[in-house]
N, C-alpha and C. Protein backbone atom coordinates (compact mmCIF):
# COMPACT_ATOMS: atom_id res chain seq x y z
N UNK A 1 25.46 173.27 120.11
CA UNK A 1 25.51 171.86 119.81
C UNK A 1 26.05 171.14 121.03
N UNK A 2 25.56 170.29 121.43
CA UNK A 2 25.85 169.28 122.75
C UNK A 2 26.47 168.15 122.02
N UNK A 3 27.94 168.09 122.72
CA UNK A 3 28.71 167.04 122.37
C UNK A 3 28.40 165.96 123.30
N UNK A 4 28.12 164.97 122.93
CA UNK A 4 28.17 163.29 123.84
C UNK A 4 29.65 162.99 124.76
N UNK A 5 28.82 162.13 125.61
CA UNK A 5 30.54 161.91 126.13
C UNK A 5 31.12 160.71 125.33
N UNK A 6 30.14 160.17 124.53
CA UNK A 6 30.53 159.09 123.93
C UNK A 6 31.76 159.27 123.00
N UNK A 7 31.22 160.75 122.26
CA UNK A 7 31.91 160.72 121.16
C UNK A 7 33.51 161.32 121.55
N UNK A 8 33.49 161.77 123.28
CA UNK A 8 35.19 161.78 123.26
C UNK A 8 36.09 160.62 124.26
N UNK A 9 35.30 159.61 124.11
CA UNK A 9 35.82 158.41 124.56
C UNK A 9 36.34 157.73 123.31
N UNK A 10 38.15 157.50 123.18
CA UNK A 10 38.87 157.34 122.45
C UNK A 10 39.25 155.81 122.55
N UNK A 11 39.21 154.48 121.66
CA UNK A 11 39.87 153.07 122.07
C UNK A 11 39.12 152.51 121.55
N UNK A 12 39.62 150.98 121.70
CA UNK A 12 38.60 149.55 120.40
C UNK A 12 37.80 149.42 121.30
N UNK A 13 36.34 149.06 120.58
CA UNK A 13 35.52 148.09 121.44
C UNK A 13 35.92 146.60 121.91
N UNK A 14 35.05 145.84 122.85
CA UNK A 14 35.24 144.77 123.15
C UNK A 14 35.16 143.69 121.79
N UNK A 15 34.60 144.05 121.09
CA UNK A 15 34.02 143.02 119.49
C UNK A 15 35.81 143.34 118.71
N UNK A 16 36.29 144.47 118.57
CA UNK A 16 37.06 144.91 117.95
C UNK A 16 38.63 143.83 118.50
N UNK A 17 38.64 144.21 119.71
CA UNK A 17 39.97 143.34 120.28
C UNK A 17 39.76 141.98 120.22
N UNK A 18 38.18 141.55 120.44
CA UNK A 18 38.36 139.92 120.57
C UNK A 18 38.65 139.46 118.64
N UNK A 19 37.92 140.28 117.82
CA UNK A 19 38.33 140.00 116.54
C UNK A 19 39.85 139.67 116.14
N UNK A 20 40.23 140.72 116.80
CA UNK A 20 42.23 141.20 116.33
C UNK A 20 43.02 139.89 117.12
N UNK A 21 42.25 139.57 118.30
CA UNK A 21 42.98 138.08 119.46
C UNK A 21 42.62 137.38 118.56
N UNK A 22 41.52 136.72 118.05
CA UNK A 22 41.21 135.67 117.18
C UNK A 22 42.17 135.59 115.99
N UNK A 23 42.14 136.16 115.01
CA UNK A 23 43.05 136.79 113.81
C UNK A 23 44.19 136.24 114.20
N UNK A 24 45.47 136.91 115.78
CA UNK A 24 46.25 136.53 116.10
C UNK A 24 46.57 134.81 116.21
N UNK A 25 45.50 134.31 116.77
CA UNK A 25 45.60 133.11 117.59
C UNK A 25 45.22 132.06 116.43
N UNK A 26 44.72 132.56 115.14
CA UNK A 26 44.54 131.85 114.06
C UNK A 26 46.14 131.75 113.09
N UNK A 27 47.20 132.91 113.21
CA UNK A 27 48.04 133.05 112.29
C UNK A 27 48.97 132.12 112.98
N UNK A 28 49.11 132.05 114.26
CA UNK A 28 50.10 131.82 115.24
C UNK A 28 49.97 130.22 115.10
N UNK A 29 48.76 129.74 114.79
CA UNK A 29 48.29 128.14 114.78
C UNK A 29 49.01 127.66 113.53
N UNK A 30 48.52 128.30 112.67
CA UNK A 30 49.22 128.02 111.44
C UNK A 30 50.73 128.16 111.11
N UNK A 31 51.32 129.29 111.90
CA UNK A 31 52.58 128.99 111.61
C UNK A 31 53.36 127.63 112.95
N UNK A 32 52.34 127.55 113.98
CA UNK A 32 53.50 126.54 114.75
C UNK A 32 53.26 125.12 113.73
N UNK A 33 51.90 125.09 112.86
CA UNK A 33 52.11 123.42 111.96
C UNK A 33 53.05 123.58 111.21
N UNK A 34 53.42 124.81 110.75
CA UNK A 34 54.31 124.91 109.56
C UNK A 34 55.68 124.74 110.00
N UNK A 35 56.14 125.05 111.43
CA UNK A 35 57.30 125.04 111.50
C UNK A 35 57.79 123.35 112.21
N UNK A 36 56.22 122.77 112.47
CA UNK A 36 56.42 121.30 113.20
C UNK A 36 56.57 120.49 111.70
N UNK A 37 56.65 120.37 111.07
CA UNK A 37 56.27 119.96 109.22
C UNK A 37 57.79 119.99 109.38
N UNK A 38 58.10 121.27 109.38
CA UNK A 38 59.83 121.58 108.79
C UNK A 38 60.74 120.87 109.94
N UNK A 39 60.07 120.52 111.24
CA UNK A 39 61.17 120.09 112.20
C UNK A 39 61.08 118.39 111.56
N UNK A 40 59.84 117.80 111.22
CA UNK A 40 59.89 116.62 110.76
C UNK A 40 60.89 116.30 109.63
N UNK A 41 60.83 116.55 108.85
CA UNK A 41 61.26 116.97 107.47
C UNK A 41 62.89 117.48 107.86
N UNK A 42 63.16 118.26 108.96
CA UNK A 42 64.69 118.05 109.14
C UNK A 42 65.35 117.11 109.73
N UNK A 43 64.20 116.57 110.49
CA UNK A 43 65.26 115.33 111.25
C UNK A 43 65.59 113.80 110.31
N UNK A 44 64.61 113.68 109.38
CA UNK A 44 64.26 112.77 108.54
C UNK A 44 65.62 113.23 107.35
N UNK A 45 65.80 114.77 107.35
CA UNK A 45 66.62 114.94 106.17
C UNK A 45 67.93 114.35 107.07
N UNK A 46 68.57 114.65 108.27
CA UNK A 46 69.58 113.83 109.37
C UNK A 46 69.60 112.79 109.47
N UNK A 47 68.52 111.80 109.22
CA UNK A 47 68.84 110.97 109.24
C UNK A 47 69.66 109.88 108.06
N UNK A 48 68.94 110.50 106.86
CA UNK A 48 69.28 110.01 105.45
C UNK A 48 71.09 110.59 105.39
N UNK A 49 70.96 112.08 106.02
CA UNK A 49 72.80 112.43 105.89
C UNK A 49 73.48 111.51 106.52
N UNK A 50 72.86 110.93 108.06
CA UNK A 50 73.81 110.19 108.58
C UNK A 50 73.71 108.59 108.03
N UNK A 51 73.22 108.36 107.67
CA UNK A 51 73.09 107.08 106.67
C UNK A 51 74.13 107.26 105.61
N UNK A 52 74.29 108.55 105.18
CA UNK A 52 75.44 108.32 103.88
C UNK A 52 76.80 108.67 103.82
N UNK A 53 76.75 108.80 106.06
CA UNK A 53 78.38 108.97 106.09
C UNK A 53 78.47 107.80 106.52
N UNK A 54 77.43 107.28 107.45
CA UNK A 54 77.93 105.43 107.25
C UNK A 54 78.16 104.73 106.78
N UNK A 55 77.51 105.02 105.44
CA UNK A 55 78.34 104.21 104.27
C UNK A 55 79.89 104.42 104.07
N UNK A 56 80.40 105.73 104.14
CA UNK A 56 81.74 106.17 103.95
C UNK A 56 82.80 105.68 104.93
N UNK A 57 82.33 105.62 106.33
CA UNK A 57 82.93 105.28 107.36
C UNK A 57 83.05 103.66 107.08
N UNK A 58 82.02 102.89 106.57
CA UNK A 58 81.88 101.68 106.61
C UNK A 58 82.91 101.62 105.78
N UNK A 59 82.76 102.20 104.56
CA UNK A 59 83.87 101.73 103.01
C UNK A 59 85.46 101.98 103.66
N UNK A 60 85.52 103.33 104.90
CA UNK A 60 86.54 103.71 104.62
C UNK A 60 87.25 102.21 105.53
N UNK A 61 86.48 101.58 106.55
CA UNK A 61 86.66 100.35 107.41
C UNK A 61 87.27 99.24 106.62
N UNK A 62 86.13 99.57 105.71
CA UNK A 62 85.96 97.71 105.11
C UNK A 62 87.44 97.45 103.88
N UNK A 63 87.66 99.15 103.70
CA UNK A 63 89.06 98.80 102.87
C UNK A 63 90.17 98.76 103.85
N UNK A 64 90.23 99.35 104.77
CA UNK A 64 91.38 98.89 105.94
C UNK A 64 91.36 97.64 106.53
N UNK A 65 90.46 97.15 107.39
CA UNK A 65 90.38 96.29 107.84
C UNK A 65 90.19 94.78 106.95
N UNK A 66 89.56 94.31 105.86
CA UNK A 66 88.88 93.55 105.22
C UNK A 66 87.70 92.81 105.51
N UNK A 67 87.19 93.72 106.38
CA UNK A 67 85.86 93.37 106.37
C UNK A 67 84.61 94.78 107.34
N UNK A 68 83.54 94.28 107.50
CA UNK A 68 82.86 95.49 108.36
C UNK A 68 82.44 95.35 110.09
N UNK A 69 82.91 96.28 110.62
CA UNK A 69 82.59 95.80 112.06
C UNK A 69 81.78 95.21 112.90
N UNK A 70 82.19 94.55 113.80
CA UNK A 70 80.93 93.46 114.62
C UNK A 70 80.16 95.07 115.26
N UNK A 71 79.17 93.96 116.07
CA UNK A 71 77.97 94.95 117.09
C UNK A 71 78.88 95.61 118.01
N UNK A 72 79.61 94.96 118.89
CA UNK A 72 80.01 94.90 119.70
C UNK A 72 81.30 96.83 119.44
N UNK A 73 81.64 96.74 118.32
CA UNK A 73 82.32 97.89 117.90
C UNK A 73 81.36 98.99 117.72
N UNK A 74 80.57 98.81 117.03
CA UNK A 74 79.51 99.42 116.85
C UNK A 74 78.54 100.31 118.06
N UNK A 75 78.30 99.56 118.72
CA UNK A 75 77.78 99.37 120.15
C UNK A 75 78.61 100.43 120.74
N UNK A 76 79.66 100.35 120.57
CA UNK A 76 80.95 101.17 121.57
C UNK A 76 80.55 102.88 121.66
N UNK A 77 79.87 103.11 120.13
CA UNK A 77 79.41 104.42 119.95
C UNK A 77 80.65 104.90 119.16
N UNK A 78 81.33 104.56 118.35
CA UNK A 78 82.47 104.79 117.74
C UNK A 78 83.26 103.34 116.82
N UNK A 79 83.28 103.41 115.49
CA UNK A 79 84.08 102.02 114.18
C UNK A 79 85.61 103.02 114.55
N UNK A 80 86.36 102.26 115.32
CA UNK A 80 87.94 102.70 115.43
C UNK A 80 88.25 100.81 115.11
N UNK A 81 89.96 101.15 114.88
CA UNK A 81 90.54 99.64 114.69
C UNK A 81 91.94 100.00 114.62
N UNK A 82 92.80 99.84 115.72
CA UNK A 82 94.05 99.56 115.64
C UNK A 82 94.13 101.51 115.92
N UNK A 83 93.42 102.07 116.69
CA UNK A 83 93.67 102.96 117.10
C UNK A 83 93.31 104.28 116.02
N UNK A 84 92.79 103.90 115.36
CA UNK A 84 91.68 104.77 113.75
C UNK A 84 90.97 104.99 114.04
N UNK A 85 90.48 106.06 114.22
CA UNK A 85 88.67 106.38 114.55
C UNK A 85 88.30 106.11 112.91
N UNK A 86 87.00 105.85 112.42
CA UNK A 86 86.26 105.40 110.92
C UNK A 86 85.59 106.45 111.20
N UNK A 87 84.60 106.80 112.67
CA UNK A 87 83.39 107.43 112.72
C UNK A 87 82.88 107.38 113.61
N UNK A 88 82.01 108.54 114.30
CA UNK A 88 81.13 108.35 115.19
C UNK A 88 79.73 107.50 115.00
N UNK A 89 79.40 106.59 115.88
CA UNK A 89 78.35 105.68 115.09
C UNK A 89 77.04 107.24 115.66
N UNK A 90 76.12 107.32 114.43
CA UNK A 90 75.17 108.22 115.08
C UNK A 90 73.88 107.58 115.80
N UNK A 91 73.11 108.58 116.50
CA UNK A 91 72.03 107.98 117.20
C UNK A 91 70.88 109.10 116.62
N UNK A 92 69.75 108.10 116.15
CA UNK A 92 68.15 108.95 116.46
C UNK A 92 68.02 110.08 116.41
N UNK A 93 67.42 110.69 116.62
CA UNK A 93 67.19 112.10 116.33
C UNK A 93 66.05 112.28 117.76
N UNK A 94 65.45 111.19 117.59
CA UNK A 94 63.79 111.32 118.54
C UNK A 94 64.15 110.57 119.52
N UNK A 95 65.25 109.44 119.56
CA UNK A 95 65.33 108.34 120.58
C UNK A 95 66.50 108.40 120.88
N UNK A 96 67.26 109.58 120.95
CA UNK A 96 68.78 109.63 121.08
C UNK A 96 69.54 108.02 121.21
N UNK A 97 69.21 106.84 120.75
CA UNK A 97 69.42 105.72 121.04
C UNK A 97 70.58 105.12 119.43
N UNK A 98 71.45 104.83 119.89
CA UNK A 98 71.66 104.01 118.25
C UNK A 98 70.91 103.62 117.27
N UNK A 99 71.25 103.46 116.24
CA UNK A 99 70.49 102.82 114.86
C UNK A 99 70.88 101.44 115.28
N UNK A 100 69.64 100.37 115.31
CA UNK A 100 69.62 99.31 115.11
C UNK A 100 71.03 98.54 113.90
N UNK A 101 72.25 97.84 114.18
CA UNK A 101 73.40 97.46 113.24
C UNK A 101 73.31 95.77 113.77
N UNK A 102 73.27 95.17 112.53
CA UNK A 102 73.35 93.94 112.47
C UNK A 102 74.36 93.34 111.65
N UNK A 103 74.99 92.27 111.80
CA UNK A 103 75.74 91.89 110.64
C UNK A 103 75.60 90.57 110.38
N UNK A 104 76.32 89.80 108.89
CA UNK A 104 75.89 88.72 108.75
C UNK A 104 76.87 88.19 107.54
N UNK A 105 77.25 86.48 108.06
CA UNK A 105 78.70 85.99 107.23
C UNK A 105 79.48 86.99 108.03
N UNK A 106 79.85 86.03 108.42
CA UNK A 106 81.31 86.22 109.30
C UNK A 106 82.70 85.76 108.13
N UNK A 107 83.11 86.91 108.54
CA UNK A 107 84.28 87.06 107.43
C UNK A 107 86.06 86.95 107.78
N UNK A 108 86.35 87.08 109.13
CA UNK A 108 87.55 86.98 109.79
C UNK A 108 87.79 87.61 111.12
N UNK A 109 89.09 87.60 111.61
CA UNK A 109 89.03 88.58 112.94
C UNK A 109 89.91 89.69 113.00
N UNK A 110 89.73 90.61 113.28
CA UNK A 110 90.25 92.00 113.73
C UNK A 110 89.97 92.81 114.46
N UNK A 111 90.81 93.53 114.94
CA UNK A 111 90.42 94.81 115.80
C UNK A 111 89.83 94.16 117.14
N UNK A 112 90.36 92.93 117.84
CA UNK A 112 89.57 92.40 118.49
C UNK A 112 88.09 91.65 118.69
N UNK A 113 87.29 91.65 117.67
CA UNK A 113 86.71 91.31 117.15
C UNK A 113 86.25 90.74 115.98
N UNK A 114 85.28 89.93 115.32
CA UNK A 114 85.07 89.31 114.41
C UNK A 114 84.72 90.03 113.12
N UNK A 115 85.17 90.38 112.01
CA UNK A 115 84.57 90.78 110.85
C UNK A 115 83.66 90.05 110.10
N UNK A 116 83.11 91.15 109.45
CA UNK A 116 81.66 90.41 108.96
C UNK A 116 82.17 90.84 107.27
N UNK A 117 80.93 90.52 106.27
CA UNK A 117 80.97 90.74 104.95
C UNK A 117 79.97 91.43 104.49
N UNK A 118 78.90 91.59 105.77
CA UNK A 118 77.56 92.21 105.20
C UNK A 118 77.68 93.31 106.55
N UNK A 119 76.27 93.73 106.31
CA UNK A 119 75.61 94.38 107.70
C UNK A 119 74.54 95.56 107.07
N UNK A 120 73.72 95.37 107.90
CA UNK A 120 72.61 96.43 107.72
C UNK A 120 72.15 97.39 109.01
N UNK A 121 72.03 98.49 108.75
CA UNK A 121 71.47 99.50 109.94
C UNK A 121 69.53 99.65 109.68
N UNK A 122 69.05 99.41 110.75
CA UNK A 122 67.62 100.12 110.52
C UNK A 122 67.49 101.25 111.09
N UNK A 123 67.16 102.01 110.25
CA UNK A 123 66.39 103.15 110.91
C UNK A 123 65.07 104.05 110.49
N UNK A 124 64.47 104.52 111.29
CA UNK A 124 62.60 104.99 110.84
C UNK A 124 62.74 106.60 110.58
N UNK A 125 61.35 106.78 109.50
CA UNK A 125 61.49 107.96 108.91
C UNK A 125 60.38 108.35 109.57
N UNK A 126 60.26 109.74 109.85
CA UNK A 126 58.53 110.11 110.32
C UNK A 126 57.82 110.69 109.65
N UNK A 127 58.35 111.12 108.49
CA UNK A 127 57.55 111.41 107.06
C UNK A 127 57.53 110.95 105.68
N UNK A 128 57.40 111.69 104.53
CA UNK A 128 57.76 111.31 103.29
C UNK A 128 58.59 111.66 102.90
N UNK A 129 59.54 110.79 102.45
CA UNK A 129 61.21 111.04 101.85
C UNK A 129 60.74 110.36 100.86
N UNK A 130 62.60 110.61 100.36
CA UNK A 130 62.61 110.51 98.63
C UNK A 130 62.94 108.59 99.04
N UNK A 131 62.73 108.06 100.04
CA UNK A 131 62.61 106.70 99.93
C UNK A 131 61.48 106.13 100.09
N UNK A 132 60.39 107.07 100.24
CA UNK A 132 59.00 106.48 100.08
C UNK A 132 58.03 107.42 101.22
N UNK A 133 57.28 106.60 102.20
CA UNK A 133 56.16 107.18 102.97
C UNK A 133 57.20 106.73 104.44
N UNK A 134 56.79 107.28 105.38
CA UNK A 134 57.33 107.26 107.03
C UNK A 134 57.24 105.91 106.82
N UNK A 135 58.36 105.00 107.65
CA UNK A 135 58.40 104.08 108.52
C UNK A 135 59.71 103.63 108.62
N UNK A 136 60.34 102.21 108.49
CA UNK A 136 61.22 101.26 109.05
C UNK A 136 61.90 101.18 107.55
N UNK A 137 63.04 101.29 107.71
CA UNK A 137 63.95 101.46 106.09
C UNK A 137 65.37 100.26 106.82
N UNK A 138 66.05 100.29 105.44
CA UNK A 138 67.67 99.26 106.45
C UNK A 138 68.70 99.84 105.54
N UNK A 139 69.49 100.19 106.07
CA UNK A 139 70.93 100.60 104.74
C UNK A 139 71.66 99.18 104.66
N UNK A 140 72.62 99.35 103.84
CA UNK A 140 73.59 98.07 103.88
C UNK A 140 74.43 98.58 102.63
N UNK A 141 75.57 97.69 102.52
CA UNK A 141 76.54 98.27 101.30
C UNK A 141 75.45 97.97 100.12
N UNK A 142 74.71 97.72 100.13
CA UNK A 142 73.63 98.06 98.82
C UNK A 142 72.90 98.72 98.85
N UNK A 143 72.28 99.58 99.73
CA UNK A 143 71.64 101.08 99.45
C UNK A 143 70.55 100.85 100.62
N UNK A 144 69.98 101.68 100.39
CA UNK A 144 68.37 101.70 101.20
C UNK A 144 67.33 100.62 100.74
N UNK A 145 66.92 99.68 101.95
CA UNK A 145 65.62 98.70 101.03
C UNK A 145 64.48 99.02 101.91
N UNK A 146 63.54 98.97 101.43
CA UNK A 146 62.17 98.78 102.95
C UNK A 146 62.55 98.02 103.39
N UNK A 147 62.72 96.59 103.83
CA UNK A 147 62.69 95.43 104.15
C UNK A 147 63.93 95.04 104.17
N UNK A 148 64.54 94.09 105.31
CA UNK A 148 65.86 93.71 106.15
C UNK A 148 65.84 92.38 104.46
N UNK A 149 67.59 92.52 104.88
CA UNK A 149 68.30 91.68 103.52
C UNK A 149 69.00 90.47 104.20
N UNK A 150 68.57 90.48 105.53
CA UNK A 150 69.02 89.37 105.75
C UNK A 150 68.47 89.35 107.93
């Protein structure tokens, strides 16, 4: 019996490896959307956390001081007063930049600056949260609205 040389040549064909690369390069696609989904979805979940220590920092302000801090405090990157840190003011996630803080009714002066009675932060979602679809949201001592309260 005459053996082939074929039959003691051992390894994948060319059809065989480009199949198994494809396969690869298909699983690998799918998991980088899956893990870009979850990076959305975490920064969006950061942002809503840091929204609800601003509220705390704000309350813990607005009962010391009697009222809530100007821009200008805000701005500083830190609500201190009379040598109190309240909080680090946070920034973005995507724009390392501050949250947009406005205030409104001017309420007295402290801490070197003017107190207010209101104030709202904007900040943008890049997906779907439990406050609706991606975009432009505002906190304020009354909660989350789409749309600025003043």
């Amino acid at each position: 019996m005459i053996i082939s040389r074929l039959d003691k040549q051992k390894g994948f064909t060319l059809i065989e490896l480009l199949v198994v690369v494809a396969i690869i390069g298909l699983l690998s696609s799918l998991i980088a959307v899956g893990f870009g989904n979850a990076r959305l979805r975490s920064r969006d979940a950061k942002r809503l956390s840091d929204m609800n220590q601003v509220k705390s920092g704000m309350d813990l302000f607005y009962t010391s001081a009697g009222g809530y801090p100007d821009a200008t405090i805000w701005n500083a990157g830190a609500v201190a007063c009379s040598g109190q840190r309240y909080m680090e003011v946070p920034r973005d996630l995507s724009t390392g930049l501050y949250y947009t803080y406005t205030t409104d009714d001017q309420n007295s002066d402290a801490c070197g600056a003017p107190l207010w009675r209101n104030y709202q932060v904007q900040f943008s979602t890049e997906g779907r949260t439990e406050l609706g679809d991606a975009g432009i949201y505002y906190f304020s001592p009354r909660g989350f609205t789409p749309a600025p309260i003043f």
